[in-house]
C-alpha atoms as a PDB file:
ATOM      1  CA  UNK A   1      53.608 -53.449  19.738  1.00  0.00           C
ATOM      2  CA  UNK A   2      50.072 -52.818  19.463  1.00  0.00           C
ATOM      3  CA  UNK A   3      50.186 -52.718  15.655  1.00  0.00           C
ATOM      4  CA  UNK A   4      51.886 -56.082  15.785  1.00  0.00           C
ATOM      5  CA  UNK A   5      48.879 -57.631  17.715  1.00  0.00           C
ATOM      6  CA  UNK A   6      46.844 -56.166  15.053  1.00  0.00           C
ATOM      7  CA  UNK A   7      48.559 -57.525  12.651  1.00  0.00           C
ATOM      8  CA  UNK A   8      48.587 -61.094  13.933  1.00  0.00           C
ATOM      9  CA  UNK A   9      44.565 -60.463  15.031  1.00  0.00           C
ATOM     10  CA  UNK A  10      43.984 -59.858  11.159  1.00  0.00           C
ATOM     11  CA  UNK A  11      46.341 -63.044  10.131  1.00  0.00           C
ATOM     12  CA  UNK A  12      44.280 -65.024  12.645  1.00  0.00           C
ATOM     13  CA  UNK A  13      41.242 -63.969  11.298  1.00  0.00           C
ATOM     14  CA  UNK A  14      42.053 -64.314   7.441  1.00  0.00           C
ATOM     15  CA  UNK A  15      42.899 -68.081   8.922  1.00  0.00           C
ATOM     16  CA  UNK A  16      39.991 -68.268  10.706  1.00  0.00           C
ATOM     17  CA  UNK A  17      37.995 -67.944   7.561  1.00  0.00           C
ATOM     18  CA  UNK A  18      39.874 -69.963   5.342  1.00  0.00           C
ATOM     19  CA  UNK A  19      39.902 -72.710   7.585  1.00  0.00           C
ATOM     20  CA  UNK A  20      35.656 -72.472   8.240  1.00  0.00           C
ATOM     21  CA  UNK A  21      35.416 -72.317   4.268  1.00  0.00           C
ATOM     22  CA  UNK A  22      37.554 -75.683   3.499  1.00  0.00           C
ATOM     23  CA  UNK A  23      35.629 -77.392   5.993  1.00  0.00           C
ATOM     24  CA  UNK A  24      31.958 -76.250   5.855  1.00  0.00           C
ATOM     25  CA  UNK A  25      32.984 -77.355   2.050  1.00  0.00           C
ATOM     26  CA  UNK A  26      33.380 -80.820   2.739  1.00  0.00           C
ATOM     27  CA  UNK A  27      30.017 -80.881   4.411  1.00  0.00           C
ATOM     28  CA  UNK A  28      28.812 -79.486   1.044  1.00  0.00           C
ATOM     29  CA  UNK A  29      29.953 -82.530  -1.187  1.00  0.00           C
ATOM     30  CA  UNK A  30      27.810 -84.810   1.813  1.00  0.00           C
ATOM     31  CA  UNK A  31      24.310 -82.362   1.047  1.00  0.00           C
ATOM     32  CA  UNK A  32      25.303 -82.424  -2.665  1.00  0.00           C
ATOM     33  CA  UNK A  33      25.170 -86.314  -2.952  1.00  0.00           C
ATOM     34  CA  UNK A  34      21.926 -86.177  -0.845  1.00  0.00           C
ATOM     35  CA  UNK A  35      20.352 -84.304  -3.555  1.00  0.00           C
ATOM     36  CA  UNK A  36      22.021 -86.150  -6.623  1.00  0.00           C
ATOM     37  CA  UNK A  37      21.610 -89.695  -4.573  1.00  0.00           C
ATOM     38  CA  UNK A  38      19.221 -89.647  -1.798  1.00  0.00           C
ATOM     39  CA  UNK A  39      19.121 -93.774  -1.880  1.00  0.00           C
ATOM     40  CA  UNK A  40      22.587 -93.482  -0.751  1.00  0.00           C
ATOM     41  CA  UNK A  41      21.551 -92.447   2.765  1.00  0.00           C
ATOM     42  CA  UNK A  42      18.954 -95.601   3.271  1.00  0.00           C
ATOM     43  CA  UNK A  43      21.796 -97.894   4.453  1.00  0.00           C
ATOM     44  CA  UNK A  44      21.029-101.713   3.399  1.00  0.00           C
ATOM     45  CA  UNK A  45      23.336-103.322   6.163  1.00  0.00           C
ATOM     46  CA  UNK A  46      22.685-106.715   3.470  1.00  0.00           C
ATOM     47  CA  UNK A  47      25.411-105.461   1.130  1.00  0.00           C
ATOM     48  CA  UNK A  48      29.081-105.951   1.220  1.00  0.00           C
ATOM     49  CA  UNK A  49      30.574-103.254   3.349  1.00  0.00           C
ATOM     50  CA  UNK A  50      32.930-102.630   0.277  1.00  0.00           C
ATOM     51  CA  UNK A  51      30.258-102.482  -2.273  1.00  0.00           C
ATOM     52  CA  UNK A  52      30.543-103.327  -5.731  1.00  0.00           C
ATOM     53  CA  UNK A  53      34.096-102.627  -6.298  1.00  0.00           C
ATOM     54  CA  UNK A  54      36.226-103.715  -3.390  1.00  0.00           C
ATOM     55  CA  UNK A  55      39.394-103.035  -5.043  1.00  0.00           C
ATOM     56  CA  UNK A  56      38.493 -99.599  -5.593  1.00  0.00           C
ATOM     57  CA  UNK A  57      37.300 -98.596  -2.260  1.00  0.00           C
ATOM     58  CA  UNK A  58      40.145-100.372  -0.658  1.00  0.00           C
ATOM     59  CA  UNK A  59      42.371 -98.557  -3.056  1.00  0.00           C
ATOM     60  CA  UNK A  60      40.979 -95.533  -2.169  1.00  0.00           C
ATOM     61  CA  UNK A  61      41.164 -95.885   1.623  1.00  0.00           C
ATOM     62  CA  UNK A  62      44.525 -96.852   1.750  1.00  0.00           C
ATOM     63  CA  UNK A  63      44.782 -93.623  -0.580  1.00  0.00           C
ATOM     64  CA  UNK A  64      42.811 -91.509   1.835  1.00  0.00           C
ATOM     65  CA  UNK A  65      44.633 -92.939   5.323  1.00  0.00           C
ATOM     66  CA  UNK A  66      47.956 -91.840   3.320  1.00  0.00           C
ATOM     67  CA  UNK A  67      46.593 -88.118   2.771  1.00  0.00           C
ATOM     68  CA  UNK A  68      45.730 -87.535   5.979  1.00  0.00           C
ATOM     69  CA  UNK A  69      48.946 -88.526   7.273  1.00  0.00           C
ATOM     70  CA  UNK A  70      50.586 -86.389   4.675  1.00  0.00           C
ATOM     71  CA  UNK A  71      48.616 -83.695   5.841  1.00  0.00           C
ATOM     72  CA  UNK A  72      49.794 -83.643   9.559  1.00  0.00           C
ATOM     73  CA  UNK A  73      53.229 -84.525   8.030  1.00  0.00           C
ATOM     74  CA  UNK A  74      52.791 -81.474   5.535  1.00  0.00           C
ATOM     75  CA  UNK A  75      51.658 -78.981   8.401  1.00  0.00           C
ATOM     76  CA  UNK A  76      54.327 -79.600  10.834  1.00  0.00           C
ATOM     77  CA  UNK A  77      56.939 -79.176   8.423  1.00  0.00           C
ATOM     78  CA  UNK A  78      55.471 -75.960   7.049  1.00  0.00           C
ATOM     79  CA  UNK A  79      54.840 -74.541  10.466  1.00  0.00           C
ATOM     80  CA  UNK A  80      58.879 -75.466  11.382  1.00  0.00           C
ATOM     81  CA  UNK A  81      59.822 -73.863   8.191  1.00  0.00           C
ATOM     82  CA  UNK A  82      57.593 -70.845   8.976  1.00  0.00           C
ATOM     83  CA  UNK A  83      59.354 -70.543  12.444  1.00  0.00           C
ATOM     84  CA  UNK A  84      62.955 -70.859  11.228  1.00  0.00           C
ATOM     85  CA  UNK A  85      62.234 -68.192   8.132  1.00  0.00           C
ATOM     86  CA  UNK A  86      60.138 -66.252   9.891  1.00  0.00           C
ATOM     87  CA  UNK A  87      57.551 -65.970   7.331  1.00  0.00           C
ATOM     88  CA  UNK A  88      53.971 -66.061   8.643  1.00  0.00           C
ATOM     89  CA  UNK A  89      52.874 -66.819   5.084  1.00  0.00           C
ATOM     90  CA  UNK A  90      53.764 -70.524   5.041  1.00  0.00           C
ATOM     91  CA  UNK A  91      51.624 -70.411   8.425  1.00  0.00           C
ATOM     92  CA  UNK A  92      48.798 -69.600   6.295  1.00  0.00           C
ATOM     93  CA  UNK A  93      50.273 -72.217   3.551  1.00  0.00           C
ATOM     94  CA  UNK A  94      50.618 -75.077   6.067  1.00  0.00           C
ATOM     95  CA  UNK A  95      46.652 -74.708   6.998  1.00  0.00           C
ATOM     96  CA  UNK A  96      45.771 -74.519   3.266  1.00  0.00           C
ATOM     97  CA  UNK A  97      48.266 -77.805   2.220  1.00  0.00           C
ATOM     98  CA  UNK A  98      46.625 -80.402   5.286  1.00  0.00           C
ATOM     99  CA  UNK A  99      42.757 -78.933   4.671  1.00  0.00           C
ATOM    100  CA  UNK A 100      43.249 -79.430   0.944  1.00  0.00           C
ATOM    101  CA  UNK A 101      44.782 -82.969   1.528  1.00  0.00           C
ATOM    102  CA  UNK A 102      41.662 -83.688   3.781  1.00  0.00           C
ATOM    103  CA  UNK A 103      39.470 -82.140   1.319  1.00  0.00           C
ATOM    104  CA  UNK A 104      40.826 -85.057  -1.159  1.00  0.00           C
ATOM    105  CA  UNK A 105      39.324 -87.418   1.339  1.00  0.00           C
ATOM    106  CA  UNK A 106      36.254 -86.026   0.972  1.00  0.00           C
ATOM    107  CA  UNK A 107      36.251 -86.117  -2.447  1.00  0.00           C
ATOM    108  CA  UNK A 108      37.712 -90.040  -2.767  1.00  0.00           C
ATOM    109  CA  UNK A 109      33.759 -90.691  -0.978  1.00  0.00           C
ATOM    110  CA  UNK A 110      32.006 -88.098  -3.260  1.00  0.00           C
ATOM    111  CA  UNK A 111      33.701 -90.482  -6.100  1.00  0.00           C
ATOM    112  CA  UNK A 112      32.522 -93.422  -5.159  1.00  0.00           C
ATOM    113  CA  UNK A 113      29.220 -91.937  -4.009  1.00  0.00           C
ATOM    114  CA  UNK A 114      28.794 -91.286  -7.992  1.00  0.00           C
ATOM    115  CA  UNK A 115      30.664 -93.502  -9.493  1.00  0.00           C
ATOM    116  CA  UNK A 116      29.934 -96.746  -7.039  1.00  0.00           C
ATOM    117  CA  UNK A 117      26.714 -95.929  -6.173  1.00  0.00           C
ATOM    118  CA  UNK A 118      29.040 -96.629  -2.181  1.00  0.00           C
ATOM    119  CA  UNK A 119      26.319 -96.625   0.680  1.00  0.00           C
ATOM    120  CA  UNK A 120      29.580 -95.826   2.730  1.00  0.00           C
ATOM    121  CA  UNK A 121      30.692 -92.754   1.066  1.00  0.00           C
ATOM    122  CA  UNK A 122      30.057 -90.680   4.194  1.00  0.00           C
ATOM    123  CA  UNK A 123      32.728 -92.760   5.985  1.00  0.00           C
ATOM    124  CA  UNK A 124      35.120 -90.820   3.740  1.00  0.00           C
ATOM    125  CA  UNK A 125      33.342 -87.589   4.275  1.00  0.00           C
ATOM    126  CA  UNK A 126      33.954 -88.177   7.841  1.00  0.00           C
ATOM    127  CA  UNK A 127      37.253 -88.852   7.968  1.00  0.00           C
ATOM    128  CA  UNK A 128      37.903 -85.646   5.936  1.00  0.00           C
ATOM    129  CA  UNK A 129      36.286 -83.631   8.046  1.00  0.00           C
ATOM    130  CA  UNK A 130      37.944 -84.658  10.769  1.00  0.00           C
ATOM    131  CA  UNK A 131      41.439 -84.135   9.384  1.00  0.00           C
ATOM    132  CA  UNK A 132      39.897 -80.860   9.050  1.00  0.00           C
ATOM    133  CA  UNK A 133      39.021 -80.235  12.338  1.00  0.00           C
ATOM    134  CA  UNK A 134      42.035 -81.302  13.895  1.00  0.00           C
ATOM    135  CA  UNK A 135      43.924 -78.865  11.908  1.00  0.00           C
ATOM    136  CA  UNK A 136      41.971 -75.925  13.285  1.00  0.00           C
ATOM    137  CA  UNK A 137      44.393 -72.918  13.482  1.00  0.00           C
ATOM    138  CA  UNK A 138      46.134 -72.118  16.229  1.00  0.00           C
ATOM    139  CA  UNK A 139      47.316 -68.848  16.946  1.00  0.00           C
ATOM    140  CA  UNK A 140      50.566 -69.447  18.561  1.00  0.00           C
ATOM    141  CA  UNK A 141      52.095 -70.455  15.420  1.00  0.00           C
ATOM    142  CA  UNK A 142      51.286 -66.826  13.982  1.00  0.00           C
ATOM    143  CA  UNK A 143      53.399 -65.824  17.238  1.00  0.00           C
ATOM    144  CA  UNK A 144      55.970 -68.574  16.607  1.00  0.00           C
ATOM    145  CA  UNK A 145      57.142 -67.726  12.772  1.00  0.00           C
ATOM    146  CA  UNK A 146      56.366 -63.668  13.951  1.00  0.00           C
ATOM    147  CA  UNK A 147      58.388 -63.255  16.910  1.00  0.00           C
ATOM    148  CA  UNK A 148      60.640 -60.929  15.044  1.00  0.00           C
ATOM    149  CA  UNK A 149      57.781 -58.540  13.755  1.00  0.00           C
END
């Protein structure tokens, strides 16, 4: 038994770290556009709150609401998959598949930080990292899809 708390310890951990690394990540793109576009971060509350290019920031919001449901959607049924097969890999799967899908938030702002020149962009970097936070591993699913071990 002692080797199977171990186990899950080390499983934990390795999602532990994967989880810190996909979000400290998205902070990364936030830094990287305060290098690249430091007039970005003087907000000029005169503009349109959709910038330039409404269509494509609503385009992308309504894309970025839709992959962070997808990634809660994507999680639970990986985690209920990982229970039924017993296979603490999709565990591991499930946490990479919603932070990835929040990660594409992130990125959606970084685009339009670039491309838009989107005094906003951190509104998408926000929301990423959120999704991100709120899938912080747990490590009662490890117990859930191991229960057999």
């Amino acid at each position: 038994m002692n080797a199977d708390n171990q186990k899950i310890n080390a499983q934990y951990q390795t999602l532990l770290v994967l989880w810190f690394a996909l979000t400290v990540s998205q902070c990364l793109f936030v830094v990287l556009v305060f290098f690249a576009r430091p007039q970005l971060f003087r907000l000029d509350t005169s503009k349109p709150l959709l910038g330039s290019q409404p269509i494509l920031v609503i385009a992308l919001g309504a894309a970025s609401l839709a992959a962070l449901a997808a990634s809660f959607v994507m999680e639970k049924r990986l985690l209920d998959q990982s229970v039924t097969q017993q296979n603490v890999g999709l565990v591991q799967q499930a946490l990479i598949m919603s932070c990835a899908l929040c990660e594409a938030i992130s990125m959606f702002g970084l685009f339009l930080a670039f491309t838009a020149d989107y005094s906003y962009f951190f509104l998408f970097s926000g929301l990423g990292i959120l999704g991100a936070i709120l899938h912080f591993p747990t490590r009662k699913n490890l117990l859930a899809a191991s229960y057999k071990l």
